[in-house]
PDB file of N, CA and C in Angstrom:
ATOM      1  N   UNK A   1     143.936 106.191 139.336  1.00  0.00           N
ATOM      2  CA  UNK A   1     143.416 105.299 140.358  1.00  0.00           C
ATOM      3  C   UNK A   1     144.075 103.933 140.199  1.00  0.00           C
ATOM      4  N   UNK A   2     144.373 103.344 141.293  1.00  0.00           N
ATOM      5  CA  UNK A   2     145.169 102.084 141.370  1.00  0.00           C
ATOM      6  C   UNK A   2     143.988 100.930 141.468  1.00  0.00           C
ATOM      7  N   UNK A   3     144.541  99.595 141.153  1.00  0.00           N
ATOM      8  CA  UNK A   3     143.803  98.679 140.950  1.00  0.00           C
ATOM      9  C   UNK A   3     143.071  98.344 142.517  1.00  0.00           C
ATOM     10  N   UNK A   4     143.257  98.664 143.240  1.00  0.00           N
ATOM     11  CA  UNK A   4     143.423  98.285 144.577  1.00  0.00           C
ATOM     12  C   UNK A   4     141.974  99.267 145.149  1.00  0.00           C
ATOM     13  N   UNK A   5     141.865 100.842 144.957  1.00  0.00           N
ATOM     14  CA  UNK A   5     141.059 101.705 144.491  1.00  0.00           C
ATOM     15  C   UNK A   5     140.293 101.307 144.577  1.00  0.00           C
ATOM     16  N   UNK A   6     139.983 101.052 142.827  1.00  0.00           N
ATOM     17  CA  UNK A   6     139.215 100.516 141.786  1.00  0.00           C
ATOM     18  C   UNK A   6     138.248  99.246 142.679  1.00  0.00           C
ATOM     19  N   UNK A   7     139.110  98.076 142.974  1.00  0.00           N
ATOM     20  CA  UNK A   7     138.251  97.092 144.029  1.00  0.00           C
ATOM     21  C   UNK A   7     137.103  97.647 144.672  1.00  0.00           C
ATOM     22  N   UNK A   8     138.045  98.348 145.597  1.00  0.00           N
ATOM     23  CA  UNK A   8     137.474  98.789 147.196  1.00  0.00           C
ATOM     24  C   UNK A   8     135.842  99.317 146.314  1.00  0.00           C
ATOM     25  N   UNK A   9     136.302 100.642 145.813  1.00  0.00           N
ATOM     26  CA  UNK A   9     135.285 101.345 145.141  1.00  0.00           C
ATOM     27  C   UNK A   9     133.920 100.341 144.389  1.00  0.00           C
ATOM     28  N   UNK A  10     134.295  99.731 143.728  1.00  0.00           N
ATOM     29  CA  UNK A  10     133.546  98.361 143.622  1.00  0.00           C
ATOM     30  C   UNK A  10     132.564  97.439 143.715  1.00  0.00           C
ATOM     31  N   UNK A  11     133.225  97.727 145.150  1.00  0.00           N
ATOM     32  CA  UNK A  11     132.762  96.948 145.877  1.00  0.00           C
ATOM     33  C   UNK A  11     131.821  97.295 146.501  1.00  0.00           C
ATOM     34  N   UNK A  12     131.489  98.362 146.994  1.00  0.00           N
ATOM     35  CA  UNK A  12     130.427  98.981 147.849  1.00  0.00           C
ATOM     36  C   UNK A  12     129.220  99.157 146.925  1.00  0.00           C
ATOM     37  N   UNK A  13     129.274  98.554 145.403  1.00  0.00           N
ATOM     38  CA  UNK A  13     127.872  98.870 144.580  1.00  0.00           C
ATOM     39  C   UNK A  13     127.222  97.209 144.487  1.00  0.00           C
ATOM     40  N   UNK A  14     128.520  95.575 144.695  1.00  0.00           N
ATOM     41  CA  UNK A  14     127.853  94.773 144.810  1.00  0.00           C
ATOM     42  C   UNK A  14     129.138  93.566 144.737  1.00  0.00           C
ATOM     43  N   UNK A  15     129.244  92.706 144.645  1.00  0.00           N
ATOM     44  CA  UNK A  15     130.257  91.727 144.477  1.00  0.00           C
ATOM     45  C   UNK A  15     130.497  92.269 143.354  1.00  0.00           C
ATOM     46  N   UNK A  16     132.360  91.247 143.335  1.00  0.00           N
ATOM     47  CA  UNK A  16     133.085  91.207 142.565  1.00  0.00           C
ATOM     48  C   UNK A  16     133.599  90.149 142.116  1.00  0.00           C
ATOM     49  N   UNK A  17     133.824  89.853 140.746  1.00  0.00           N
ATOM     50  CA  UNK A  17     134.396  88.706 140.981  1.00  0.00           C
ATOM     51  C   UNK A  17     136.048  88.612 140.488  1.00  0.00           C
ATOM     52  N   UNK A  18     136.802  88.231 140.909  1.00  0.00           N
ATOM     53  CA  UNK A  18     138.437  88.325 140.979  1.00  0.00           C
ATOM     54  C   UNK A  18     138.993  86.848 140.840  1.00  0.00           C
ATOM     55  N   UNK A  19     139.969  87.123 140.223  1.00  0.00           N
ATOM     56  CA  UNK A  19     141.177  85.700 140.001  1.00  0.00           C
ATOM     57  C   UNK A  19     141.966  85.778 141.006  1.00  0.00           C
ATOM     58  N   UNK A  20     142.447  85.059 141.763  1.00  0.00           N
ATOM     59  CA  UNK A  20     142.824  84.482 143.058  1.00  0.00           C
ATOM     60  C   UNK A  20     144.034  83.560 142.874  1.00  0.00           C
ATOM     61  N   UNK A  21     145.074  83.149 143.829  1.00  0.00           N
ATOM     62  CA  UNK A  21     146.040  82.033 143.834  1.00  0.00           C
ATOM     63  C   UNK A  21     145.418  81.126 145.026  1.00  0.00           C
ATOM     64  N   UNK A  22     144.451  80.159 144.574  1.00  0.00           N
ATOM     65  CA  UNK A  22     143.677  79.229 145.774  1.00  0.00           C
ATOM     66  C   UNK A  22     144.708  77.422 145.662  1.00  0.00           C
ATOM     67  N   UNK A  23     145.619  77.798 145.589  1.00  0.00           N
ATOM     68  CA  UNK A  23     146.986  76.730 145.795  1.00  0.00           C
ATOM     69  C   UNK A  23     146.525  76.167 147.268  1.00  0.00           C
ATOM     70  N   UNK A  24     146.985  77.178 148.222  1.00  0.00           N
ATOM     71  CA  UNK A  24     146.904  76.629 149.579  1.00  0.00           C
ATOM     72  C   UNK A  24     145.446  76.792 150.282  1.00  0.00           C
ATOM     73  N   UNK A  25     144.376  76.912 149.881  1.00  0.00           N
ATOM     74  CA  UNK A  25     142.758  76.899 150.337  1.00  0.00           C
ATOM     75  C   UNK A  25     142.060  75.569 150.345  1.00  0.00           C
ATOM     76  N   UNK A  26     142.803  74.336 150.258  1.00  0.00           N
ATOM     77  CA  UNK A  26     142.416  73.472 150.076  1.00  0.00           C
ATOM     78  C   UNK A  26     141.241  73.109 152.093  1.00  0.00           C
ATOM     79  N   UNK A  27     142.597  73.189 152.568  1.00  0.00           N
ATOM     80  CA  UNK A  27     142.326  72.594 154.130  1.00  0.00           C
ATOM     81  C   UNK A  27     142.395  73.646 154.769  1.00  0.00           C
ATOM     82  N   UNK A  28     141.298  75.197 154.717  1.00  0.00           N
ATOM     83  CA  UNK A  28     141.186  76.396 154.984  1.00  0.00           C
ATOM     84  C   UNK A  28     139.797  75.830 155.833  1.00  0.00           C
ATOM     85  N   UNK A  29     139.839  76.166 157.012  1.00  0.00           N
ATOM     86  CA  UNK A  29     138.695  75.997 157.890  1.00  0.00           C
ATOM     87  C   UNK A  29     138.026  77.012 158.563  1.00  0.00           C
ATOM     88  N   UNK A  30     138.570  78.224 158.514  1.00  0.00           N
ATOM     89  CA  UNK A  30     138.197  79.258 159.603  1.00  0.00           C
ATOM     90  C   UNK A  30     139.541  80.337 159.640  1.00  0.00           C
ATOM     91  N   UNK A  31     138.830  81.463 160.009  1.00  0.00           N
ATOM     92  CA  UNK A  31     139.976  82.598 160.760  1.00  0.00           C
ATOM     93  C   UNK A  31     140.273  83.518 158.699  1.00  0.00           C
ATOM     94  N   UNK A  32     140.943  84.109 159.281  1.00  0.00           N
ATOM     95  CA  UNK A  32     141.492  85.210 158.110  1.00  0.00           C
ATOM     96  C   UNK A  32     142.857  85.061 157.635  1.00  0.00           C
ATOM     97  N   UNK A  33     142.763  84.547 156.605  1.00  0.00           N
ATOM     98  CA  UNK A  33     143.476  83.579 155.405  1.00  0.00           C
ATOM     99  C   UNK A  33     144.603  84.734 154.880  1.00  0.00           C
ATOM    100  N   UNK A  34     146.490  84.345 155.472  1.00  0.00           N
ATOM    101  CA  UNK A  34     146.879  85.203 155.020  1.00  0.00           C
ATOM    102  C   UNK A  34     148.346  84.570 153.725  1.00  0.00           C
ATOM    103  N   UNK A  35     148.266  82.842 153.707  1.00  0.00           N
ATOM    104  CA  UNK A  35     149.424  82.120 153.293  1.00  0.00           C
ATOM    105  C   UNK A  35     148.990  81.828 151.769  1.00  0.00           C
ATOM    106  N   UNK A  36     149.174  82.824 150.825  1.00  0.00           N
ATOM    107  CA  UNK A  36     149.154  82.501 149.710  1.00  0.00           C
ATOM    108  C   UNK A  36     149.762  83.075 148.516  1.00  0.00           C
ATOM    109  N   UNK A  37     149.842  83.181 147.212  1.00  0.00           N
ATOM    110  CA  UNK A  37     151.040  83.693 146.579  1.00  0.00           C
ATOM    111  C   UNK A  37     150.325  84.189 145.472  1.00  0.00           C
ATOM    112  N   UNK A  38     150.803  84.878 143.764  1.00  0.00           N
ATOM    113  CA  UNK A  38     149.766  85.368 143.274  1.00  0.00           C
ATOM    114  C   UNK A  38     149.619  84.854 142.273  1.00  0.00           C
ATOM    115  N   UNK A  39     149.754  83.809 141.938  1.00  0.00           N
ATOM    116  CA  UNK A  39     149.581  82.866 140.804  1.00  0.00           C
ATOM    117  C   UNK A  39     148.180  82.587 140.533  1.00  0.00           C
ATOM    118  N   UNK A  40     147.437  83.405 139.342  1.00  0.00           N
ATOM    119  CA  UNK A  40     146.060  82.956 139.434  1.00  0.00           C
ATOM    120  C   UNK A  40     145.759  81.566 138.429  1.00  0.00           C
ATOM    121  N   UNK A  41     145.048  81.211 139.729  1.00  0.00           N
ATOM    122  CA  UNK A  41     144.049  79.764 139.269  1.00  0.00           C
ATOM    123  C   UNK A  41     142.855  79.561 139.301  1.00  0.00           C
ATOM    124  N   UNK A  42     141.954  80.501 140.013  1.00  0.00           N
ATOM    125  CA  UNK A  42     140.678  80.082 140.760  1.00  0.00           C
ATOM    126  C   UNK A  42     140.282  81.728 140.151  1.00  0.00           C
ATOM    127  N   UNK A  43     138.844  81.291 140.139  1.00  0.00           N
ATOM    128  CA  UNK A  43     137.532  82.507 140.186  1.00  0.00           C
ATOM    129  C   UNK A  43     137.000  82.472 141.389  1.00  0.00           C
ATOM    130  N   UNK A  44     136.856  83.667 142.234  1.00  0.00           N
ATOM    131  CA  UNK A  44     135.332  83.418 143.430  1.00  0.00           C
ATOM    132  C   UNK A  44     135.004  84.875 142.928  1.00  0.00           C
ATOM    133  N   UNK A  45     133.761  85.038 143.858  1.00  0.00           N
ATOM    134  CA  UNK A  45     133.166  85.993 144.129  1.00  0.00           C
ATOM    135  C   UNK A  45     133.290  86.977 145.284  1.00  0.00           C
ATOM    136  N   UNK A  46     133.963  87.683 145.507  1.00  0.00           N
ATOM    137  CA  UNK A  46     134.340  89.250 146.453  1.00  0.00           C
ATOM    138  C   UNK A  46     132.971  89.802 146.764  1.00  0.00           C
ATOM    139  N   UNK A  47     132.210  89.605 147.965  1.00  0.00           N
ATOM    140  CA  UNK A  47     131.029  89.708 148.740  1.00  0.00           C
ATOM    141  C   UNK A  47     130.903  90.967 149.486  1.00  0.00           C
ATOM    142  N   UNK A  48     132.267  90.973 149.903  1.00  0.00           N
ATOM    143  CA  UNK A  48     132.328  92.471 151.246  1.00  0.00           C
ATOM    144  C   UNK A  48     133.665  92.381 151.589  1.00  0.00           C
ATOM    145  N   UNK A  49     133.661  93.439 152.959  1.00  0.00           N
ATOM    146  CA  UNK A  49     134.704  93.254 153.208  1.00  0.00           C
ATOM    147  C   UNK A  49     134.853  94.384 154.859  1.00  0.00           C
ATOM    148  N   UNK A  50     135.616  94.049 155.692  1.00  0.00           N
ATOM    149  CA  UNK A  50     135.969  95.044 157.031  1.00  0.00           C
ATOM    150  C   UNK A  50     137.575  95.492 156.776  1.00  0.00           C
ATOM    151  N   UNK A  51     138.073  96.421 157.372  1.00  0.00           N
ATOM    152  CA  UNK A  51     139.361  96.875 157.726  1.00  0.00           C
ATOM    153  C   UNK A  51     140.002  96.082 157.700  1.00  0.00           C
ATOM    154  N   UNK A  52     139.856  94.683 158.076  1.00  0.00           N
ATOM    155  CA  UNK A  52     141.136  93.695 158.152  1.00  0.00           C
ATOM    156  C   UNK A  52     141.060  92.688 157.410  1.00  0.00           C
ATOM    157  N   UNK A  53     139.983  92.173 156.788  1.00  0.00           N
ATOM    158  CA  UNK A  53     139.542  91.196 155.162  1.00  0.00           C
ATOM    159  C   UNK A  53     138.591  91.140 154.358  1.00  0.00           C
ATOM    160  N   UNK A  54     138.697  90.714 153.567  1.00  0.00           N
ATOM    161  CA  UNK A  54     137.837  90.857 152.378  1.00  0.00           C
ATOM    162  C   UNK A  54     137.111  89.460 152.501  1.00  0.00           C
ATOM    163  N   UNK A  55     136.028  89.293 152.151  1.00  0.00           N
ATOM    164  CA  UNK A  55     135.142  88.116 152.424  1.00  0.00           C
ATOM    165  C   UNK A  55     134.812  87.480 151.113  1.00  0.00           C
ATOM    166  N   UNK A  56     135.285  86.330 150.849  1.00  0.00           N
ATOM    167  CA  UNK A  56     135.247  86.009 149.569  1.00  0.00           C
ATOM    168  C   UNK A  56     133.958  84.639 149.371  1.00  0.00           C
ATOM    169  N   UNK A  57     133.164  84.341 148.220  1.00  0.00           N
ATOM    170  CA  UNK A  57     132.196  83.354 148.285  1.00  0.00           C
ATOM    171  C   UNK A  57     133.130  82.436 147.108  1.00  0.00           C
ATOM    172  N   UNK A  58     133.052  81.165 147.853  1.00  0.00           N
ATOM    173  CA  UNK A  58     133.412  80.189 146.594  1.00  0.00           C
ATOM    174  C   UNK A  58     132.634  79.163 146.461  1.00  0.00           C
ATOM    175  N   UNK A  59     132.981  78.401 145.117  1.00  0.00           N
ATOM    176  CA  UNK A  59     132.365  77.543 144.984  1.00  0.00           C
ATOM    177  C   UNK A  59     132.262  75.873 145.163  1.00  0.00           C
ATOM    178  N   UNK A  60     132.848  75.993 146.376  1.00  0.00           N
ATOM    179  CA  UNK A  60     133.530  74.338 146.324  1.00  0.00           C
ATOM    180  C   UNK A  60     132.584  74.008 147.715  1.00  0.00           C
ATOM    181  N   UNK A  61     131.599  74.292 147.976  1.00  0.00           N
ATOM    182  CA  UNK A  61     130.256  73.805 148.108  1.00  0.00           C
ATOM    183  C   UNK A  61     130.175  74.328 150.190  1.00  0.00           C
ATOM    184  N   UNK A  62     129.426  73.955 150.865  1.00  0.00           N
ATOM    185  CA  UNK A  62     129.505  74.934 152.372  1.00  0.00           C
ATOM    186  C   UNK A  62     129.902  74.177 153.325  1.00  0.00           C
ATOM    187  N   UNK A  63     130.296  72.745 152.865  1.00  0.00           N
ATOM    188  CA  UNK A  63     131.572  72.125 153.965  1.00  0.00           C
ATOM    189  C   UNK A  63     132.553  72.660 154.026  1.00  0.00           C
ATOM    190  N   UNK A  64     132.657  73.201 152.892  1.00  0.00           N
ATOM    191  CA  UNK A  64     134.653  73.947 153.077  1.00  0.00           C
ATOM    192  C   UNK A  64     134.091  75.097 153.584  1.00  0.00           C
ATOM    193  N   UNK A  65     135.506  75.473 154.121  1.00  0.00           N
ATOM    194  CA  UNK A  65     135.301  76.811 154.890  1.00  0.00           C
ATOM    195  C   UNK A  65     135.114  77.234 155.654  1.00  0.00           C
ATOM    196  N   UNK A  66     134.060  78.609 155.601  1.00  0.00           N
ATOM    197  CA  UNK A  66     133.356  79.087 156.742  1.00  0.00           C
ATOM    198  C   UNK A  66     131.684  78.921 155.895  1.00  0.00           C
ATOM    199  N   UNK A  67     131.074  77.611 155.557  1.00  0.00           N
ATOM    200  CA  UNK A  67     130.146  77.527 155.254  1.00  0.00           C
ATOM    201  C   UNK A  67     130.284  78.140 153.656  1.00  0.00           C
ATOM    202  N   UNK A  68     131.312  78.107 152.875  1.00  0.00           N
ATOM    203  CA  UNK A  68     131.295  78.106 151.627  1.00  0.00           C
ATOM    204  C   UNK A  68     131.907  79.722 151.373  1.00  0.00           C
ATOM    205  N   UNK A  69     132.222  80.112 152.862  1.00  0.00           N
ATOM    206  CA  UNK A  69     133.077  81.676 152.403  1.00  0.00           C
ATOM    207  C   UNK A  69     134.706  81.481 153.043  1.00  0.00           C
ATOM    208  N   UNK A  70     134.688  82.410 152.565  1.00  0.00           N
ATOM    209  CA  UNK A  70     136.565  82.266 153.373  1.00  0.00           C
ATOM    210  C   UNK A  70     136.916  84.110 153.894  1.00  0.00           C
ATOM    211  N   UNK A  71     137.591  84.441 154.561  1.00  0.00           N
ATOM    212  CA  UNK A  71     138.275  85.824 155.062  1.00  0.00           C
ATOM    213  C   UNK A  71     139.773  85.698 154.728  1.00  0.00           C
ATOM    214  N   UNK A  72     139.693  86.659 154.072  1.00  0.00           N
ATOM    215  CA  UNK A  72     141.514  86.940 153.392  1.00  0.00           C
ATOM    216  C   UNK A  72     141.784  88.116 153.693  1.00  0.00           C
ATOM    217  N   UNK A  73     142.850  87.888 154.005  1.00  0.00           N
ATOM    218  CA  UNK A  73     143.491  89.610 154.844  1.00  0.00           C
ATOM    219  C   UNK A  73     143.262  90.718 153.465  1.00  0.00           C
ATOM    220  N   UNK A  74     143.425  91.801 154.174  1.00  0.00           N
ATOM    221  CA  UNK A  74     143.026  92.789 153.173  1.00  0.00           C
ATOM    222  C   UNK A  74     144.527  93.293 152.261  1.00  0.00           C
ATOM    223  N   UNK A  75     144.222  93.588 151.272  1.00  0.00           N
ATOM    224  CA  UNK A  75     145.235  93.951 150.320  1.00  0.00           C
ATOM    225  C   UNK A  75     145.571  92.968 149.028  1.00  0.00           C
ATOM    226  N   UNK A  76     146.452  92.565 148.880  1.00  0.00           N
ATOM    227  CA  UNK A  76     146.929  91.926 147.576  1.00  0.00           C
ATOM    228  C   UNK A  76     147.132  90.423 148.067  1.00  0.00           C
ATOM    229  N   UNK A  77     146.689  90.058 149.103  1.00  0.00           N
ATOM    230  CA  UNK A  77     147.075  88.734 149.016  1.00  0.00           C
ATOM    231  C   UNK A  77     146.037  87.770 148.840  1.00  0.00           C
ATOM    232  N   UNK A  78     146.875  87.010 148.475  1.00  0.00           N
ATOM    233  CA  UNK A  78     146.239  85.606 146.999  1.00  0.00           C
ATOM    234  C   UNK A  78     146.257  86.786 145.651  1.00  0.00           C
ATOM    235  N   UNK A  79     146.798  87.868 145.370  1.00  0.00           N
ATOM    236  CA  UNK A  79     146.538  88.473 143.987  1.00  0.00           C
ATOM    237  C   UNK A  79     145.390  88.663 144.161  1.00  0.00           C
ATOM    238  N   UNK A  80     144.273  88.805 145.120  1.00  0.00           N
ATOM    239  CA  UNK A  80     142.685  89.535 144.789  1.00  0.00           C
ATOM    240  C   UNK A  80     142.873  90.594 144.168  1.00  0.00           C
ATOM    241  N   UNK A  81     143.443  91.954 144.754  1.00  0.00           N
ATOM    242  CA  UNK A  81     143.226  93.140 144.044  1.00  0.00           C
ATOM    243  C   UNK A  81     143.511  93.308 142.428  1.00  0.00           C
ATOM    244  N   UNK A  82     144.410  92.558 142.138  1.00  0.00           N
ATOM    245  CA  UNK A  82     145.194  93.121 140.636  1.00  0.00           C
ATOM    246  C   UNK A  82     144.201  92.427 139.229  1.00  0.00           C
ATOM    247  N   UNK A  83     143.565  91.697 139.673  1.00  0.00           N
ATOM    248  CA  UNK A  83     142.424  91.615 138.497  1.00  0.00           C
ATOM    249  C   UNK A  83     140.676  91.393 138.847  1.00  0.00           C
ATOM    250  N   UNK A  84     140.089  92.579 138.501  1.00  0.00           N
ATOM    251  CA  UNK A  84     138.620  91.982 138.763  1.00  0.00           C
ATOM    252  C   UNK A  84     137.583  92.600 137.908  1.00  0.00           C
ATOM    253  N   UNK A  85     136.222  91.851 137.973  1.00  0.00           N
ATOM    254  CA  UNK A  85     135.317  91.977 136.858  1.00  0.00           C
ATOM    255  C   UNK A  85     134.423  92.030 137.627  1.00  0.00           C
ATOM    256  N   UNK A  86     133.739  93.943 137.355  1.00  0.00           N
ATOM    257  CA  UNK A  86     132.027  93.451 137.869  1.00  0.00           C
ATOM    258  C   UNK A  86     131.310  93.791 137.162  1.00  0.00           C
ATOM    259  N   UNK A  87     130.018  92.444 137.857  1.00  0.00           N
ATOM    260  CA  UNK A  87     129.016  92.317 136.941  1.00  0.00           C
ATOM    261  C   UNK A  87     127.931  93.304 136.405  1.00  0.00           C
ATOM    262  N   UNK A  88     127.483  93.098 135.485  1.00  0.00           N
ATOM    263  CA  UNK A  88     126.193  94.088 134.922  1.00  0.00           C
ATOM    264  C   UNK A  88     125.275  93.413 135.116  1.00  0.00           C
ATOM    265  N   UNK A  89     123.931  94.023 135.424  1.00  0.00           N
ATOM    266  CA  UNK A  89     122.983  93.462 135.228  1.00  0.00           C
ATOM    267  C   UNK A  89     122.307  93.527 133.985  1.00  0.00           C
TER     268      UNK A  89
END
């Protein structure tokens, strides 16, 4: 199973949380976020997701954004898929 898999699969039991390249998310306002590279810097939280993005929660408070979430196209970009940790209760 590929890392990518592994996510998706994941994901459907509860968030995730993943290392990200959030370089260019600074002045991200809306729409489905596809300009970024895979240099990880940032932690969020991986919430859900549709056919065309993955819905991510961050923490840089609910002015940014879409009220404190962002939509990133689906697949490897920002590096979401290639590292993630979910939680235990």
């Amino acid at each position: 199973m590929n890392t990518f898999t592994g996510l998706l699969r994941a994901l459907t039991t509860g968030p995730v949380i993943v290392t990200v390249d959030a370089r260019n998310w600074r002045d991200y306002g809306g729409g489905v976020f596809t300009n970024c590279a895979r240099k990880k810097n940032h932690v969020v939280l991986l919430v859900g997701r549709t056919p065309e993005y993955f819905v991510v929660r961050n923490n840089w408070g609910r002015r940014w954004g879409e009220r404190g979430y962002m939509r990133i196209e689906i697949g490897y970009t920002c590096g979401i898929a290639s590292e993630a940790y979910v939680p235990e209760l």
